[in-house]
C-alpha atoms as a PDB file:
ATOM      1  CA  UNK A   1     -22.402   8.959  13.826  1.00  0.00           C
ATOM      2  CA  UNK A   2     -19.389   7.085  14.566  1.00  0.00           C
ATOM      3  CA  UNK A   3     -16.866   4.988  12.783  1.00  0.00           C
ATOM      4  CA  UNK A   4     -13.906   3.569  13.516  1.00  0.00           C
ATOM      5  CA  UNK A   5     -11.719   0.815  11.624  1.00  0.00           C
ATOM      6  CA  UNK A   6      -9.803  -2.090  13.315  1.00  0.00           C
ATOM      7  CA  UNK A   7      -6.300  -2.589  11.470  1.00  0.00           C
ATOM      8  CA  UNK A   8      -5.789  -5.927  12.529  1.00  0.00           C
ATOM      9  CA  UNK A   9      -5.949  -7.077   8.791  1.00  0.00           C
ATOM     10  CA  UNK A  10      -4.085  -5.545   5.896  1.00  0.00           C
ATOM     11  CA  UNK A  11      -7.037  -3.638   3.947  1.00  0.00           C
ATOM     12  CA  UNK A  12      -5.491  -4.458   0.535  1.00  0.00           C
ATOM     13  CA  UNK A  13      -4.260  -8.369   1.065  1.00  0.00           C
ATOM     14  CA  UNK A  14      -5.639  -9.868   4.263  1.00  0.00           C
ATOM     15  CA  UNK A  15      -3.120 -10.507   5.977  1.00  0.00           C
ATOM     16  CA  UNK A  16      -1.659  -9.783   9.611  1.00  0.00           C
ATOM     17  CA  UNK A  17      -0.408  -6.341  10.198  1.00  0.00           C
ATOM     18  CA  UNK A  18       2.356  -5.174  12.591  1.00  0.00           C
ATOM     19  CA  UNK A  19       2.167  -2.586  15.197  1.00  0.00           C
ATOM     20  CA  UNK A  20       4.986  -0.675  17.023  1.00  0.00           C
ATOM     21  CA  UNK A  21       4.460   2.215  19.290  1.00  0.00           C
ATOM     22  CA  UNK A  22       6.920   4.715  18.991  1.00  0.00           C
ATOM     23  CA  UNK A  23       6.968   8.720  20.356  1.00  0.00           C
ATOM     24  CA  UNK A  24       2.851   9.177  20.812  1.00  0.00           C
ATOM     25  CA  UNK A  25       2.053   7.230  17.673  1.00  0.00           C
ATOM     26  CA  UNK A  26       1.572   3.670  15.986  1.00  0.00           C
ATOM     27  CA  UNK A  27       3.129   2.227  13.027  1.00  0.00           C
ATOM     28  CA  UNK A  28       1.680  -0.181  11.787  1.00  0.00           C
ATOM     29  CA  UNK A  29       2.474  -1.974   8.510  1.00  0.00           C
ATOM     30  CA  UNK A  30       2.191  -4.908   6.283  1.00  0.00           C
ATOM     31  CA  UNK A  31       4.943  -7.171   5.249  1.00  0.00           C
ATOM     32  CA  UNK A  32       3.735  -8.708   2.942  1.00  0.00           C
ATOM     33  CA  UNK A  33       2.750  -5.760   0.658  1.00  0.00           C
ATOM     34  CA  UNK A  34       4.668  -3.077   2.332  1.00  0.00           C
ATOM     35  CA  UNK A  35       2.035  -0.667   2.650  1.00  0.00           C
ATOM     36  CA  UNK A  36       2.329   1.564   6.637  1.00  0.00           C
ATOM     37  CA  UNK A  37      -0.053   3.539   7.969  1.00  0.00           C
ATOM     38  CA  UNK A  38       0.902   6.228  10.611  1.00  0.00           C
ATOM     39  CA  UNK A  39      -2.283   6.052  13.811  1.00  0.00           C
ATOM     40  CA  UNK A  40      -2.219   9.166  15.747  1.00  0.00           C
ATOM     41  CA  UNK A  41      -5.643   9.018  18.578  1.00  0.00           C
ATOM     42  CA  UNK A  42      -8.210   9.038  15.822  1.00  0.00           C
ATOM     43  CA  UNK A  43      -5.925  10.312  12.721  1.00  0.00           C
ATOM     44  CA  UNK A  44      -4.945   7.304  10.287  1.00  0.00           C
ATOM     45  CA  UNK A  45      -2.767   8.393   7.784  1.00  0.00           C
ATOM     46  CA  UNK A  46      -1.226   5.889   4.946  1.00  0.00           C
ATOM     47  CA  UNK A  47       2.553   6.477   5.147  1.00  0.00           C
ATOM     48  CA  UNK A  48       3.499   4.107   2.316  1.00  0.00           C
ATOM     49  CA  UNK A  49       1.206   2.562  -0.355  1.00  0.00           C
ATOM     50  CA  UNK A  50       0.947  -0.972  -0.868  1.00  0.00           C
ATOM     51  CA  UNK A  51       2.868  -3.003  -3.870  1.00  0.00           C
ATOM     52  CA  UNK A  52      -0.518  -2.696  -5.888  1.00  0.00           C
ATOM     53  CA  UNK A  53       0.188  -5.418  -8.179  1.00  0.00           C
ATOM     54  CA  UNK A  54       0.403  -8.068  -5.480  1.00  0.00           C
ATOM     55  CA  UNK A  55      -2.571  -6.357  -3.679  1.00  0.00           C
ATOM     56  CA  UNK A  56      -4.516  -6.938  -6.780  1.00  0.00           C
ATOM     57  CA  UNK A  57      -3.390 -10.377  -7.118  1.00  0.00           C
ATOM     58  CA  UNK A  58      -4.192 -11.303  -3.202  1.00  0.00           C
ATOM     59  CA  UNK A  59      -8.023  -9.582  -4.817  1.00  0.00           C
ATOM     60  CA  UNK A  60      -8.564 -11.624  -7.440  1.00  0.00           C
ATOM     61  CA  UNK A  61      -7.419 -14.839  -5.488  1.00  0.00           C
ATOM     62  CA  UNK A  62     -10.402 -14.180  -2.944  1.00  0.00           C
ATOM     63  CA  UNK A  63     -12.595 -13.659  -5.509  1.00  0.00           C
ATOM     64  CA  UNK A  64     -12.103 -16.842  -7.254  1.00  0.00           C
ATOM     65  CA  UNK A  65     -12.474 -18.715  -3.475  1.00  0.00           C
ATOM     66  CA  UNK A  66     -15.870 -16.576  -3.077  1.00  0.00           C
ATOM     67  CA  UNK A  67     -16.951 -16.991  -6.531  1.00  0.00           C
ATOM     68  CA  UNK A  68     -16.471 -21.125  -5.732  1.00  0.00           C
ATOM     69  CA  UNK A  69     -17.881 -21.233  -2.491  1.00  0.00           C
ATOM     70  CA  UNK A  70     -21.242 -19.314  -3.334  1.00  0.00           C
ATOM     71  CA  UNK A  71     -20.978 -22.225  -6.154  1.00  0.00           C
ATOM     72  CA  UNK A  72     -20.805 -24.837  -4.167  1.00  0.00           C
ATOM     73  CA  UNK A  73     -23.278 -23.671  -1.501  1.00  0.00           C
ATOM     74  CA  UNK A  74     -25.982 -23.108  -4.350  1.00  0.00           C
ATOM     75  CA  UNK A  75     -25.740 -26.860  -5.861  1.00  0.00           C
ATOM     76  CA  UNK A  76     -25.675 -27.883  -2.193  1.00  0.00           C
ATOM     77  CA  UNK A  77     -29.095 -26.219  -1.897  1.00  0.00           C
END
């Protein structure tokens, strides 16, 4: 079995990540919540964690727009 994760999108607030390539390795990192992960081949490691309280903020945010739109798409039904 394989996986294998895209970081295109910050895991813990959605948005855009940043990638530099630097001595066999990526960075890449959020700036919005600060969190870096370190991508070496197949290795991911997180470098720096994320500022959790805005991470959990950015989570509760989508699920109020979820919670609405599965709202709205039932009374449209």
């Amino acid at each position: 079995m394989t996986f294998s994760v895209n970081l295109t999108l910050c895991p813990f607030d959605s948005k855009d990540l940043n990638r530099e390539y630097s001595g066999g390795s990526f960075l890449v990192s959020c700036s919005h919540c600060g969190a870096e992960w370190e991508v070496h081949n197949n290795l991911v490691l997180r470098v720096t964690d994320p500022n959790w309280e805005m991470a959990e903020q950015v989570t509760a945010i989508v699920s109020e727009r979820i919670a609405e739109h599965l709202a709205n798409s039932a009374s449209i039904s």
